[in-house]
N, C-alpha and C. Protein backbone atom coordinates (compact mmCIF):
# COMPACT_ATOMS: atom_id res chain seq x y z
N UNK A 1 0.82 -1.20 0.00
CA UNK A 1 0.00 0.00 0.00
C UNK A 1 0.87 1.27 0.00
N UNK A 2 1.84 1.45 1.05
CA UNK A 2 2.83 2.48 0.51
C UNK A 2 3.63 2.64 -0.27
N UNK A 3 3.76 1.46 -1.04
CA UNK A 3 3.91 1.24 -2.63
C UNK A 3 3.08 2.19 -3.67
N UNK A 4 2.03 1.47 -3.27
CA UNK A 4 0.87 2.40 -4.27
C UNK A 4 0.83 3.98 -4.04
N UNK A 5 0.73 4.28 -2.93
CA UNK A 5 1.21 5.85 -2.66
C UNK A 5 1.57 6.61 -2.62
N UNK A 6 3.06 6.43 -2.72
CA UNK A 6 4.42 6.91 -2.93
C UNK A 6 4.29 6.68 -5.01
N UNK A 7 3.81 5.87 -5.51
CA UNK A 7 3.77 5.70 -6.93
C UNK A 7 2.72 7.10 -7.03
N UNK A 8 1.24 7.33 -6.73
CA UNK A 8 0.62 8.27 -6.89
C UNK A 8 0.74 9.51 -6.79
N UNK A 9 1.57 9.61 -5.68
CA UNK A 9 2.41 11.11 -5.37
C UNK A 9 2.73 11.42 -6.41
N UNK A 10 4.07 10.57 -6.89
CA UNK A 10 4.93 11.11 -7.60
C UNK A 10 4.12 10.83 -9.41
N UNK A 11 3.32 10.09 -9.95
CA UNK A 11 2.55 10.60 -10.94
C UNK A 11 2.14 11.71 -10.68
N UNK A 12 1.05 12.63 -9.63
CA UNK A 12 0.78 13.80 -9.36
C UNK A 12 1.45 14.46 -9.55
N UNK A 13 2.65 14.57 -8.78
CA UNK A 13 3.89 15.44 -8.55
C UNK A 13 3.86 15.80 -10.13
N UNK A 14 4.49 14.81 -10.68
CA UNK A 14 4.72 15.08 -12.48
C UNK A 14 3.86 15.79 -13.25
N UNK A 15 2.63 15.49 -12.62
CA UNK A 15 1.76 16.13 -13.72
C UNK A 15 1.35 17.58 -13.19
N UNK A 16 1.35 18.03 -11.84
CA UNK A 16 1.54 19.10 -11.42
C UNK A 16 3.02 19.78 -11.93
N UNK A 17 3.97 19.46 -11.91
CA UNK A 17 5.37 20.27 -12.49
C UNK A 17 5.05 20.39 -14.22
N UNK A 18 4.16 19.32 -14.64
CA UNK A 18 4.53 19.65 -16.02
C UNK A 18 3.26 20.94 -16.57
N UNK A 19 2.35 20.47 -16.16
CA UNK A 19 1.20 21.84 -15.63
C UNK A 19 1.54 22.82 -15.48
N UNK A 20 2.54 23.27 -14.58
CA UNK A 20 3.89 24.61 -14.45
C UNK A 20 4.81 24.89 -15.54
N UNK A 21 5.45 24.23 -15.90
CA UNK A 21 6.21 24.41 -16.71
C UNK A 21 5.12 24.63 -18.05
N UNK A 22 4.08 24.05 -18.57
CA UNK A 22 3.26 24.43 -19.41
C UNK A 22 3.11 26.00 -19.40
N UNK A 23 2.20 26.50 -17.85
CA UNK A 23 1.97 27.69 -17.99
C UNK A 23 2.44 28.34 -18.26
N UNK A 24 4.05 28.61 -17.56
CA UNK A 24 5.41 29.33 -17.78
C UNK A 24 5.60 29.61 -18.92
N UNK A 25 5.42 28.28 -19.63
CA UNK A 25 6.01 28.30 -21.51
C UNK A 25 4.70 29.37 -22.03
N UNK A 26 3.44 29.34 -21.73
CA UNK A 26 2.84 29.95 -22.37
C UNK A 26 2.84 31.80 -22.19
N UNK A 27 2.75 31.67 -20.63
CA UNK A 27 2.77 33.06 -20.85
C UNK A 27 3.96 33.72 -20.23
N UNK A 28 5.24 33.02 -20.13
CA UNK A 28 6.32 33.86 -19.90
C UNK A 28 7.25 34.27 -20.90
N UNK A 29 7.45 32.96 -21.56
CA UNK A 29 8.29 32.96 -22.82
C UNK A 29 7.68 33.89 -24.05
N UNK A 30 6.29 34.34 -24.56
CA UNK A 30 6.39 35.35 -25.28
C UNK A 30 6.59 36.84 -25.11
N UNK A 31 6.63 37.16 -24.02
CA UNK A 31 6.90 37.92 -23.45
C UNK A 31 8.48 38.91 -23.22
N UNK A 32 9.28 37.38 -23.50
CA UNK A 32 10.76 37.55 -23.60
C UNK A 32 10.97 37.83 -24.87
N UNK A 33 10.54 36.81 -25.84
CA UNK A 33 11.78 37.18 -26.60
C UNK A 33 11.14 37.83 -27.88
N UNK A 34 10.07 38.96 -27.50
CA UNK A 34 9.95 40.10 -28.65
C UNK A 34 11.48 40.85 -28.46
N UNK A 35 11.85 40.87 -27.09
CA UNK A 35 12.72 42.10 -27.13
C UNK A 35 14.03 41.29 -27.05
N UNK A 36 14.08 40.15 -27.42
CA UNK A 36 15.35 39.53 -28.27
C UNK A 36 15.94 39.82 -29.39
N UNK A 37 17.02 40.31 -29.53
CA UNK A 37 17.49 41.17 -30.67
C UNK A 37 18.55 39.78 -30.70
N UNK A 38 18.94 38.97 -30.62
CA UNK A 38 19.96 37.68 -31.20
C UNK A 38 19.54 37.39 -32.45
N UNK A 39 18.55 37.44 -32.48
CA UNK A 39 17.83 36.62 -33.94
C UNK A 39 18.20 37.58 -35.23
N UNK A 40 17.93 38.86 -34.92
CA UNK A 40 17.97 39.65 -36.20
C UNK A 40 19.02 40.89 -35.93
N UNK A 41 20.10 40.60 -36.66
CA UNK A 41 21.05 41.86 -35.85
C UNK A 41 21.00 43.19 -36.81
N UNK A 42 20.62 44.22 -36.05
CA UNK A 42 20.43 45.43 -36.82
C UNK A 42 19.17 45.82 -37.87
N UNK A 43 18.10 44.41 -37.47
CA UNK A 43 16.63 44.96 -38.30
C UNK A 43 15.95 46.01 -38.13
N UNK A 44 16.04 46.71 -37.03
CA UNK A 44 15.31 47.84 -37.13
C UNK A 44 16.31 48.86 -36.59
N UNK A 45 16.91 48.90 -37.60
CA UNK A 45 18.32 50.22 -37.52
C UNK A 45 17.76 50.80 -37.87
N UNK A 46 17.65 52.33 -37.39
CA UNK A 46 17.20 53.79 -38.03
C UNK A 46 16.42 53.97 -38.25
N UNK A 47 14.97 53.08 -37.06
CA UNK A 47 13.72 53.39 -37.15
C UNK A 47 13.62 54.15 -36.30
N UNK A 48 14.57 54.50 -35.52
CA UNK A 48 14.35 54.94 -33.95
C UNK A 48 14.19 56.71 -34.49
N UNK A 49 13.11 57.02 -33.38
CA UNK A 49 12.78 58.48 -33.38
C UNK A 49 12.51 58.98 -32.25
N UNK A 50 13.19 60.22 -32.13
CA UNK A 50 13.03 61.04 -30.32
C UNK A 50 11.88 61.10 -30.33
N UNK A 51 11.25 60.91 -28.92
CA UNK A 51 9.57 60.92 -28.70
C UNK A 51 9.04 62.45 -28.77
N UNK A 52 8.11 62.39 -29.36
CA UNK A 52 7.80 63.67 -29.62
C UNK A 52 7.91 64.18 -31.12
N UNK A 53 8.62 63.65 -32.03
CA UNK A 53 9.53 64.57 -32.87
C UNK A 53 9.68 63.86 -33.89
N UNK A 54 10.19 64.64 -34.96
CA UNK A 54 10.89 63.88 -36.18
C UNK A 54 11.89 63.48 -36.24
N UNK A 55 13.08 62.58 -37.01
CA UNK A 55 13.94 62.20 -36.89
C UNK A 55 15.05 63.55 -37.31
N UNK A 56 16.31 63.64 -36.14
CA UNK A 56 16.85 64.70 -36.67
C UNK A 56 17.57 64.63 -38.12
């Protein structure tokens, strides 16, 4: 019987961590890597403009 128990925990356990790690992936990770610049180096060069204003 504490065979069986210790087996159920730890199925739970698993499916609770992977449940977490699901959520995480969904709503942490897009969040990151818009403002990942590794991927594209220098794509939006010389879009930048002072707030307010035109480009000098």
């Amino acid at each position: 019987m504490v065979a069986t128990n210790a087996a159920v925990a730890l199925i739970l356990t698993t499916i609770v961590a992977l449940a977490l790690l699901t959520l995480a992936t969904v709503y942490y990770v897009p969040k990151v890597l818009p403002g990942n610049d590794e991927h594209g180096e220098g794509d939006d060069e010389g879009n930048e403009r002072p707030p307010g204003g035109h480009a000098a």
